[in-house]
Protein backbone atom coordinates (compact mmCIF):
# COMPACT_ATOMS: atom_id res chain seq x y z
CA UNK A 1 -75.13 -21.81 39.56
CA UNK A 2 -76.26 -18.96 37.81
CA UNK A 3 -72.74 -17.33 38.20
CA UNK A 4 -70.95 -20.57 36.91
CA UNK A 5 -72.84 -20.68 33.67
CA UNK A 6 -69.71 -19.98 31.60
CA UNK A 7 -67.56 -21.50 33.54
CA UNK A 8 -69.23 -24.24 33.31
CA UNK A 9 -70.44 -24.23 29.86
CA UNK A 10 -69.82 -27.24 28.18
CA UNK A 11 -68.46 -29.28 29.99
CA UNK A 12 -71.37 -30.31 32.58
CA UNK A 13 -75.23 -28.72 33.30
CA UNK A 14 -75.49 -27.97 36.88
CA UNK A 15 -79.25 -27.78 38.01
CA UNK A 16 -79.70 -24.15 37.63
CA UNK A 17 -83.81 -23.70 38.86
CA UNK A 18 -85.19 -24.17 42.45
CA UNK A 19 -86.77 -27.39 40.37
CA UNK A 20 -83.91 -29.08 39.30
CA UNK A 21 -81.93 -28.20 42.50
CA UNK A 22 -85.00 -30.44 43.83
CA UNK A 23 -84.50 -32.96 41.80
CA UNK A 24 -81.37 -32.96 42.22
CA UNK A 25 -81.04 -33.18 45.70
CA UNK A 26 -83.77 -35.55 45.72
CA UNK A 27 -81.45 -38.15 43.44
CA UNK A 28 -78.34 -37.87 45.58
CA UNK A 29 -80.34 -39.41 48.30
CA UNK A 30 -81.62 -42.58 46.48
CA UNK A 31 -79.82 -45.77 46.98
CA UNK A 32 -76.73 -46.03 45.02
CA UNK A 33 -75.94 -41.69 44.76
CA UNK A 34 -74.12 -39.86 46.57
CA UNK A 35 -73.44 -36.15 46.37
CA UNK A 36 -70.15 -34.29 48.50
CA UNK A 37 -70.33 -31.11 49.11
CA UNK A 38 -66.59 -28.73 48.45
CA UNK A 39 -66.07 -26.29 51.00
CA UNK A 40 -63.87 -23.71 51.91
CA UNK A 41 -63.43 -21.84 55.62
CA UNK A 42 -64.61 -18.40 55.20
CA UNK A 43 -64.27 -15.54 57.39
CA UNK A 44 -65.56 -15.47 61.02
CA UNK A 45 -65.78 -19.40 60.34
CA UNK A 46 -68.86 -19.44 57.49
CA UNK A 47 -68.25 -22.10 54.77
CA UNK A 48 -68.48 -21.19 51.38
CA UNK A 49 -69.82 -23.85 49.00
CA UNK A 50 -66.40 -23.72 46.58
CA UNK A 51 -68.00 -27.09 44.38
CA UNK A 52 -69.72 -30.23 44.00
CA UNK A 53 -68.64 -34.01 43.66
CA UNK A 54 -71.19 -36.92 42.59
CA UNK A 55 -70.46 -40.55 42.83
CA UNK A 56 -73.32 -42.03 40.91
CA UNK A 57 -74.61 -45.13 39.41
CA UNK A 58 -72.84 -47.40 42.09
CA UNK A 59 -72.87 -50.64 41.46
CA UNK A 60 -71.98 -53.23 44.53
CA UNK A 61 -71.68 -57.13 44.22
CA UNK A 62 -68.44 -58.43 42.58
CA UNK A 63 -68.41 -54.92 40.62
CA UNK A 64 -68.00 -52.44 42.92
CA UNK A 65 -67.67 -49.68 40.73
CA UNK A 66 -69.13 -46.04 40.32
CA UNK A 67 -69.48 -42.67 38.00
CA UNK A 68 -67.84 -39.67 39.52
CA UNK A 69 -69.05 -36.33 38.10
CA UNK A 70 -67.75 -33.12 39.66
CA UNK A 71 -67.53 -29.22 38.92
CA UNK A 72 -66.09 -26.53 40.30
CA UNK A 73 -68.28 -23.01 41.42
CA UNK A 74 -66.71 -19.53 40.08
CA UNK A 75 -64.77 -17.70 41.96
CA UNK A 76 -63.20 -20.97 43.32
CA UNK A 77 -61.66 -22.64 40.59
CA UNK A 78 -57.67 -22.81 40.37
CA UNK A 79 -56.81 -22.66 43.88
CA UNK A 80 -56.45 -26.28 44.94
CA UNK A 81 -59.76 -26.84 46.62
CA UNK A 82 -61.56 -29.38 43.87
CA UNK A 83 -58.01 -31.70 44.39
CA UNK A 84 -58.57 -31.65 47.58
CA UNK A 85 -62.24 -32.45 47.71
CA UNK A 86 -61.85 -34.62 45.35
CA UNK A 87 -59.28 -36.43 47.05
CA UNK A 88 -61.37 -36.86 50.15
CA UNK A 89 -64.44 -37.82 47.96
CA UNK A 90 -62.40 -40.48 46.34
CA UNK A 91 -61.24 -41.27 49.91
CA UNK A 92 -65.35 -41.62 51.16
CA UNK A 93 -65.63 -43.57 48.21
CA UNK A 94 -62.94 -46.82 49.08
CA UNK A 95 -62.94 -46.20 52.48
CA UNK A 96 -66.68 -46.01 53.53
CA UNK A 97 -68.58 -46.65 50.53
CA UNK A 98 -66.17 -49.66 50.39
CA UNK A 99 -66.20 -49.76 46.49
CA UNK A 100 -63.36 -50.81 44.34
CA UNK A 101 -63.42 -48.54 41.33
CA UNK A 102 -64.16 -44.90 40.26
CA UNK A 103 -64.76 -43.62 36.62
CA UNK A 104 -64.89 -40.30 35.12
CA UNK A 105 -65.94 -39.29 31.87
CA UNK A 106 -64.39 -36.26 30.31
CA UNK A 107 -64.75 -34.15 27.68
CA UNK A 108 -61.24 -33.90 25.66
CA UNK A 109 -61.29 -29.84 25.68
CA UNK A 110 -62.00 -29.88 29.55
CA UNK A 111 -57.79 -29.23 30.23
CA UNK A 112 -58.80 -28.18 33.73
CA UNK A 113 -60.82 -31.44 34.39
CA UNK A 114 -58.52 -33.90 32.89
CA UNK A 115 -55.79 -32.09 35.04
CA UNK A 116 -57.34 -32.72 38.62
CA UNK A 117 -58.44 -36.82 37.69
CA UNK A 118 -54.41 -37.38 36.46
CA UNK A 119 -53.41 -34.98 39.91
CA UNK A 120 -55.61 -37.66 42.20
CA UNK A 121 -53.95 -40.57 40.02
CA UNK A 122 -56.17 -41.14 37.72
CA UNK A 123 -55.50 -43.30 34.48
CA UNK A 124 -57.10 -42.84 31.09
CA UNK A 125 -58.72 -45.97 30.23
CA UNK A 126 -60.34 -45.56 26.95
CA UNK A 127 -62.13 -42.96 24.37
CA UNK A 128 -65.92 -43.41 24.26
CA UNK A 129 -67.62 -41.15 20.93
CA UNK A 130 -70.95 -39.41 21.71
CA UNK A 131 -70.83 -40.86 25.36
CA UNK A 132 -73.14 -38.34 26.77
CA UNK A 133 -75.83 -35.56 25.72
CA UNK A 134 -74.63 -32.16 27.14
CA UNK A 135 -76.45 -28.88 26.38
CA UNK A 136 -78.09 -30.75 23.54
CA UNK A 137 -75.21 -32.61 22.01
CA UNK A 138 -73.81 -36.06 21.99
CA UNK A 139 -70.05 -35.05 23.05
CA UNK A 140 -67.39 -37.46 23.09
CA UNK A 141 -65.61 -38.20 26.19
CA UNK A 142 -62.12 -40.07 27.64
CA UNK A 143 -62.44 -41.98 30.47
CA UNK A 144 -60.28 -42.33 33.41
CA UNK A 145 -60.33 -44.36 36.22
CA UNK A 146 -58.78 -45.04 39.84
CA UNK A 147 -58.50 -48.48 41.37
CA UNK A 148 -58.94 -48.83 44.98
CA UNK A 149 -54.79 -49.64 46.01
């Protein structure tokens, strides 16, 4: 995380203590979380933890619906591996999670974000002002969403 700062910077606050990496973990394991993992096949066949993807706040009944949140790690970014773990997240999520919808919320200055959601088809759905507080501020976000087909 530590290496990511600027890449990540503003878009999204990893946790970036043991702490929060606690809480964090802890979180993705209560009902209605889920967090995915974004690997890539190293040499002599380690994995190398290349991102994250969080499906969040699901909601079931006649609903269905969840948050996705996602971020790449540095070194890693630009070379195809968040669409494609994002793909298969969004594939966990319909498939075996059995919901209906995914939404993400995105800053508009994120290019590289609002890229990969219209690559996995994606549709912008709306504009929401001071959505969510990030590194202090309320920041304005679009949001896009994908159907189950």
């Amino acid at each position: 995380m530590r290496t990511s700062r600027a890449l990540h910077r503003p878009w999204v606050s990893p946790p970036a203590t043991p702490e929060q990496f606690t809480a964090y973990v802890e979180r993705m394991q209560a009902p209605g979380h889920c967090g995915l993992l974004v690997v890539r096949q190293g040499e002599a066949d380690s994995l190398e933890l290349a991102g994250m993807v969080n499906i969040t706040n699901m909601v079931m009944g006649p609903f269905c619906s969840a948050y996705l949140g996602y971020y790449a790690f540095a070194g890693f970014e630009r070379q195809g591996l968040m669409h494609e773990g994002l793909t298969q997240a969004v594939r966990h999520a319909f498939r075996t999670l059995k919901l209906h919808r995914l939404e993400a919320n995105i800053q508009p200055g994120n290019a590289a974000s609002l890229a990969l959601v219209r690559s996995c088809g994606f549709t912008q759905e709306g504009y929401s002002p001071k959505y969510l507080k990030i590194g202090g501020r309320w920041r304005d976000h679009e949001r896009w969403a994908l159907v189950a087909g």
